[in-house]
N, C-alpha and C. Protein backbone atom coordinates (compact mmCIF):
# COMPACT_ATOMS: atom_id res chain seq x y z
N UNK A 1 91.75 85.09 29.58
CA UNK A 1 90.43 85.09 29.01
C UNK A 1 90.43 85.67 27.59
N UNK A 2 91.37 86.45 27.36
CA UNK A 2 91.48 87.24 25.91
C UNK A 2 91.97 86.24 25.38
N UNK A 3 92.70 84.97 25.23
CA UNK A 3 92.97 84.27 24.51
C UNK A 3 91.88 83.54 24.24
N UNK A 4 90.98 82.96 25.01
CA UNK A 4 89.93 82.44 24.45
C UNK A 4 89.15 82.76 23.40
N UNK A 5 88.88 84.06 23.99
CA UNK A 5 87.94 84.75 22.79
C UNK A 5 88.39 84.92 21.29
N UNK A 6 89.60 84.97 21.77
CA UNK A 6 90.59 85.42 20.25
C UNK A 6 90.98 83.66 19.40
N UNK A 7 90.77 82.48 19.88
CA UNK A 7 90.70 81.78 19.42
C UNK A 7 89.41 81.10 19.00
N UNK A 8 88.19 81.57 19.97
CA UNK A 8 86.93 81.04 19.83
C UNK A 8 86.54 82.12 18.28
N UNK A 9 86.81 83.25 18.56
CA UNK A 9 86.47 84.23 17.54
C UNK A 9 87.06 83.97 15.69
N UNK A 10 88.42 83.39 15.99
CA UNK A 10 89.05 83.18 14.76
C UNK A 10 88.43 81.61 14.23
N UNK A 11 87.98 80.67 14.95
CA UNK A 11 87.84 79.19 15.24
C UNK A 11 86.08 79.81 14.11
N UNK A 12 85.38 80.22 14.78
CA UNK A 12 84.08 80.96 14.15
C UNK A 12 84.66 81.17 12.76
N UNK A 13 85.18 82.55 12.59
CA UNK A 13 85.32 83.23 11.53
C UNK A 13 86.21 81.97 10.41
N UNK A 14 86.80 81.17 10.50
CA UNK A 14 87.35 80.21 9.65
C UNK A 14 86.37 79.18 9.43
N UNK A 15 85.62 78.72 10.02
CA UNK A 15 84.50 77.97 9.73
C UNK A 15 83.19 78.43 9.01
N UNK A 16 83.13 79.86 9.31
CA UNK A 16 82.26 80.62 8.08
C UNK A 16 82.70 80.77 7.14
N UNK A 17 84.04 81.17 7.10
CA UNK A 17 85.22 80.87 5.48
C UNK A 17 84.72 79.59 4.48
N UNK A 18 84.82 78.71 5.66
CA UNK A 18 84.69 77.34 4.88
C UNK A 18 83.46 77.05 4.37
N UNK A 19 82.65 77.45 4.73
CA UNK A 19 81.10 77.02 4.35
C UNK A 19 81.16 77.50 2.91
N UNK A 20 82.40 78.18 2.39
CA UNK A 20 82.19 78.25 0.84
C UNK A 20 82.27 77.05 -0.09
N UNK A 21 82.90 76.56 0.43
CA UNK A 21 82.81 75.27 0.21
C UNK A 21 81.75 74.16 0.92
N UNK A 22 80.88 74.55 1.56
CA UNK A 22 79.47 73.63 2.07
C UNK A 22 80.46 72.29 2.78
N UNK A 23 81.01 71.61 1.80
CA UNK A 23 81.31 70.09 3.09
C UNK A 23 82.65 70.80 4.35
N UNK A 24 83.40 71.72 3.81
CA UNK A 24 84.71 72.10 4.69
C UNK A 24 84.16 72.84 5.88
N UNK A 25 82.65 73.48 5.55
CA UNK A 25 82.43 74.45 6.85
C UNK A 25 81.97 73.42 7.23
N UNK A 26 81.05 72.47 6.94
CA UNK A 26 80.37 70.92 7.88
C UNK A 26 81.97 70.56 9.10
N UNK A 27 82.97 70.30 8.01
CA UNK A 27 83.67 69.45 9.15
C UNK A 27 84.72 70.81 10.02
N UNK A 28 84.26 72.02 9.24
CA UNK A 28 85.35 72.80 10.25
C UNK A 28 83.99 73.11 11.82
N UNK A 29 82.63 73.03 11.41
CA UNK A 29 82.13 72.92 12.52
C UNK A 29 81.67 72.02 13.89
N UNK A 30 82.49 71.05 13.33
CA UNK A 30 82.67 70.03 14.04
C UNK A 30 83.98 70.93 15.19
N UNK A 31 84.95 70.76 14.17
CA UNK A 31 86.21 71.22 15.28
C UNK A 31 85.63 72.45 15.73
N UNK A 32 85.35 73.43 15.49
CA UNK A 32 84.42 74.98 16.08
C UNK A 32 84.05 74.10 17.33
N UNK A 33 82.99 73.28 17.35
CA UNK A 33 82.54 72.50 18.31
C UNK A 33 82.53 71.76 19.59
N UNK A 34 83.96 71.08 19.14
CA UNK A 34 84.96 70.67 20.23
C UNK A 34 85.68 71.58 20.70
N UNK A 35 86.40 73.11 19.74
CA UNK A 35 86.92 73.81 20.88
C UNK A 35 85.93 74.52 21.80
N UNK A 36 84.69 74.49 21.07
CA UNK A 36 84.19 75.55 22.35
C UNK A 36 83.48 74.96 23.68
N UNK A 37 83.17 73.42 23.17
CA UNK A 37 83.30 72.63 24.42
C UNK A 37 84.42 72.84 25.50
N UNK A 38 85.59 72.54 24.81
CA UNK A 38 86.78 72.20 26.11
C UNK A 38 86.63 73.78 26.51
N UNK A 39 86.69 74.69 25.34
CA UNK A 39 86.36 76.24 26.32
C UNK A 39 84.81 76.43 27.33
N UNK A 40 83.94 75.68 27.40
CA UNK A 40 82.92 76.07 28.43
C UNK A 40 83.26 75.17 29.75
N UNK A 41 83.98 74.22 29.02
CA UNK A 41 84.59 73.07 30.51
C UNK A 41 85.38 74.25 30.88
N UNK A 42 86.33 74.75 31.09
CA UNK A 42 86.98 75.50 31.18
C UNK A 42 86.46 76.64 32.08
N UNK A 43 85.39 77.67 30.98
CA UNK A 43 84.91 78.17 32.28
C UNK A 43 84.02 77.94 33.30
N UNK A 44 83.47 76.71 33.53
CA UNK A 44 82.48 76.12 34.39
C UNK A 44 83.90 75.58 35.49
N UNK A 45 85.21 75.82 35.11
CA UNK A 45 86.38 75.43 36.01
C UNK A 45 86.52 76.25 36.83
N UNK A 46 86.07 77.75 36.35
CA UNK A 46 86.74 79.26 36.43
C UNK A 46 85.07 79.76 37.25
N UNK A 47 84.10 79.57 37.13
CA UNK A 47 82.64 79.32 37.67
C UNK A 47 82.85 80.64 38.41
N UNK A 48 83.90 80.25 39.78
CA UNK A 48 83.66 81.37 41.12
C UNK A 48 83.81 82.41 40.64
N UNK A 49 85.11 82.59 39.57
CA UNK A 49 85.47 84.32 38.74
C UNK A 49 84.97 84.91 38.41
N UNK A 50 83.54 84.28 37.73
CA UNK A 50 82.31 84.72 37.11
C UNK A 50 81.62 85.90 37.86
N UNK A 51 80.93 86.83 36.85
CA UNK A 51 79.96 87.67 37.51
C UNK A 51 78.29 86.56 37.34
N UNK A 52 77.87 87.29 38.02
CA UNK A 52 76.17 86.44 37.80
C UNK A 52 75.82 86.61 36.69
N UNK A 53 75.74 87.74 35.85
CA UNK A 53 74.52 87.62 34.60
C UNK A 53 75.99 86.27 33.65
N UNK A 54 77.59 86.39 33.70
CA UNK A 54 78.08 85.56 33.06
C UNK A 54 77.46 84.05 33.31
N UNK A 55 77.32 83.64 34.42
CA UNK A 55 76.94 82.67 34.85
C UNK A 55 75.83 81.93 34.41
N UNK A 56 74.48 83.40 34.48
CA UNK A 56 73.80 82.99 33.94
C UNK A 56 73.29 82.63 32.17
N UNK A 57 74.45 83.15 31.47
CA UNK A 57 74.62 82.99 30.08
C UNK A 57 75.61 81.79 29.92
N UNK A 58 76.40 81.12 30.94
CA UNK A 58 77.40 79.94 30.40
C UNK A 58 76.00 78.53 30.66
N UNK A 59 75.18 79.30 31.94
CA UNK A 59 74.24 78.38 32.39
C UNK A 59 73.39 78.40 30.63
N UNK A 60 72.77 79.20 30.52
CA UNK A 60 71.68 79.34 29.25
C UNK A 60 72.62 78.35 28.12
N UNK A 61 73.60 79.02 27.77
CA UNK A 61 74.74 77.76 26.25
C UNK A 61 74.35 76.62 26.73
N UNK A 62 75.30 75.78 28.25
CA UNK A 62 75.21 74.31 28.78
C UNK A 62 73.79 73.69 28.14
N UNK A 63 72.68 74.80 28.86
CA UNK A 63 71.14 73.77 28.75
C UNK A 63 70.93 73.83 26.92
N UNK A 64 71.63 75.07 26.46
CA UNK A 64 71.61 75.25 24.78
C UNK A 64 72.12 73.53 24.04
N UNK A 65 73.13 73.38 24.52
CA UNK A 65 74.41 72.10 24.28
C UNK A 65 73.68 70.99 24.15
N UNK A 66 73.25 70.65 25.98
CA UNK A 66 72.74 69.31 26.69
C UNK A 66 71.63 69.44 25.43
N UNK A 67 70.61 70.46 25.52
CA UNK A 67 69.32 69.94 24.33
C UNK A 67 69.94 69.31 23.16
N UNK A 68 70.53 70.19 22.62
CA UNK A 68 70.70 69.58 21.18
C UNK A 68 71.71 68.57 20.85
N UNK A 69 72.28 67.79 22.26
CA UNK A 69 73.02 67.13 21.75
C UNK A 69 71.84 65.82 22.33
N UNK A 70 71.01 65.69 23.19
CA UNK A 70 69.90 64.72 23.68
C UNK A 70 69.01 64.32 22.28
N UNK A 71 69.08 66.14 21.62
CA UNK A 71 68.27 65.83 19.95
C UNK A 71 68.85 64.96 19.12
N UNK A 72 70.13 64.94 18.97
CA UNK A 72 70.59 64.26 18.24
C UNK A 72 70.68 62.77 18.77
N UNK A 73 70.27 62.45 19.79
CA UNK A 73 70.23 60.83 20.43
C UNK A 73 68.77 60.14 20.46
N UNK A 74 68.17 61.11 20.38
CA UNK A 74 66.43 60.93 20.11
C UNK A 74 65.64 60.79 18.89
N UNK A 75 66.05 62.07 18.41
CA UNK A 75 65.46 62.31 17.27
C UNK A 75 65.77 61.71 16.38
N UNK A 76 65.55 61.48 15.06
CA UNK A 76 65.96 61.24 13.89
C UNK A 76 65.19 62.12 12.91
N UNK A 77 66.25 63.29 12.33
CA UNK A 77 65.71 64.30 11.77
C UNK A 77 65.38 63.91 10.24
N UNK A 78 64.57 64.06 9.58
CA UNK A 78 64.32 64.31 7.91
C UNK A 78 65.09 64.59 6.82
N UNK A 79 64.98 64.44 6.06
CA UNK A 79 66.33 64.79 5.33
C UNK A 79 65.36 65.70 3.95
N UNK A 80 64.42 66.89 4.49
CA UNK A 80 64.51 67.54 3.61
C UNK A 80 65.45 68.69 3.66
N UNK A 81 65.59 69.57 2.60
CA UNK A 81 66.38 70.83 2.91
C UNK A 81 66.42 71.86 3.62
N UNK A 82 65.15 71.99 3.87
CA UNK A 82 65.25 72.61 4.68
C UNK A 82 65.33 72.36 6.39
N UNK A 83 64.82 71.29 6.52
CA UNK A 83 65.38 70.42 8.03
C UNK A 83 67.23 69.60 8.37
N UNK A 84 67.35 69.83 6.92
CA UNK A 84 68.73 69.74 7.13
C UNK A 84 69.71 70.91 7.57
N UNK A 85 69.11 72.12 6.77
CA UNK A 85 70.17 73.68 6.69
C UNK A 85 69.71 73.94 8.20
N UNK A 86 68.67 73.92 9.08
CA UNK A 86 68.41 73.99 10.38
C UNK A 86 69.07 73.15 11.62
N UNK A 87 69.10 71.75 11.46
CA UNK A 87 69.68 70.92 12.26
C UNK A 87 70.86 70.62 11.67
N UNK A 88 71.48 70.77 10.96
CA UNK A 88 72.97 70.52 11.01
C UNK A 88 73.84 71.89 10.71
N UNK A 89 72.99 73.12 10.15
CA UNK A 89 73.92 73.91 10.08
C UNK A 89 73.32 75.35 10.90
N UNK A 90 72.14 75.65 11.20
CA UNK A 90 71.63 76.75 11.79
C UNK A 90 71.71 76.79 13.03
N UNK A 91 70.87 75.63 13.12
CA UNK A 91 71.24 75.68 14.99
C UNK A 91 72.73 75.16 15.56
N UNK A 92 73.28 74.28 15.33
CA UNK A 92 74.91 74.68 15.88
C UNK A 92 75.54 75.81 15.23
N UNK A 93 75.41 76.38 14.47
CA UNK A 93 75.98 77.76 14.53
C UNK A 93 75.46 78.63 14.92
N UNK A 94 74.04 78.88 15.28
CA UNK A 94 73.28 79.49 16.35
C UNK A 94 74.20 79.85 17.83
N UNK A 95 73.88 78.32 18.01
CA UNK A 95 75.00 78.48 19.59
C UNK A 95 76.46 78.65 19.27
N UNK A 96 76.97 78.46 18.06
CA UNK A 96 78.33 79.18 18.66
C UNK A 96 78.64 80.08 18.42
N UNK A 97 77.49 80.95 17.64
CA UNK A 97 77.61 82.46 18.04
C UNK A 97 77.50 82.80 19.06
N UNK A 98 76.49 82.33 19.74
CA UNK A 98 76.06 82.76 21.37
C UNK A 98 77.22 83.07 22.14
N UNK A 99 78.09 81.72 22.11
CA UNK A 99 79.22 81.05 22.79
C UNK A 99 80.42 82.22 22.63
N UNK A 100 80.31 82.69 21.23
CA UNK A 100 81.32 83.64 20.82
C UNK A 100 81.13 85.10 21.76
N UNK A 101 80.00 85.48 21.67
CA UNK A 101 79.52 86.52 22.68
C UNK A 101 79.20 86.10 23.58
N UNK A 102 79.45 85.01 24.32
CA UNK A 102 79.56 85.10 26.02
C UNK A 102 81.23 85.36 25.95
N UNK A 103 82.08 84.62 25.31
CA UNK A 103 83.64 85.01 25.76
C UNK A 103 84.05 86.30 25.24
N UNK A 104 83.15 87.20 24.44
CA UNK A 104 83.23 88.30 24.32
C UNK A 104 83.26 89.47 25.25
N UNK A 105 81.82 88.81 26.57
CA UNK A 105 81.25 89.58 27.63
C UNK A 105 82.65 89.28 27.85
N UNK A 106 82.97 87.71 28.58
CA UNK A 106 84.15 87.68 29.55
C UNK A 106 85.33 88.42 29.32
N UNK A 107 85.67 88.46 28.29
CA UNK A 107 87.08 89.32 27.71
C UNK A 107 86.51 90.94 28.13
N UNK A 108 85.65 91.58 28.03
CA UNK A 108 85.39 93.24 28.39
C UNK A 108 84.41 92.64 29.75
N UNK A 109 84.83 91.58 30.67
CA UNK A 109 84.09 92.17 31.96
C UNK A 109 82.43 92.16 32.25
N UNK A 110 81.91 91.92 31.23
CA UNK A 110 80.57 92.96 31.43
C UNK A 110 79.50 91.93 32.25
């Protein structure tokens, strides 16, 4: 479980690097994205290991995920600036902070 975190954590912190550059953090949050997918498949594998309140925070991300990825099949967002810095860069990095501090809990237990 410490490896997760320590890759979900560095996977984060290099994709905030990149946003100095505005298009490199776009596509490093893509990959941020996909790893922390195959990492919640992962622990929805691991489910029974779980304590409850974990459970109930991998549960809270999933329904976090499923929404905003249904948004993006529905919606068709605006293209002012400020509906852009929200839906393409606030709220998925929203959740993978979240994501970062749930494998945080898991790595110390809590």
């Amino acid at each position: 479980m410490k490896a997760i975190y320590l890759i979900n954590k560095w996977s984060f912190i290099i994709t905030l690097l990149l946003y100095t550059t505005f298009y490199g953090g776009l596509m490093a949050q893509m990959v941020l994205g996909g790893i922390q997918i195959i990492f919640g498949i992962i622990l929805l594998c691991l489910w029974n290991s779980l304590t409850k309140p974990l459970r109930m925070h991998i549960s809270l991300y999933w329904t976090l995920v499923i929404l905003y990825g249904i948004s993006w099949l529905l919606l068709e967002p605006s293209y002012t600036d400020f509906l852009f810095f929200m839906y393409y860069m606030l709220i998925p990095m929203s959740i993978a902070v979240y994501f970062v501090y749930i494998t945080y809990l898991i790595k110390n237990k809590k």
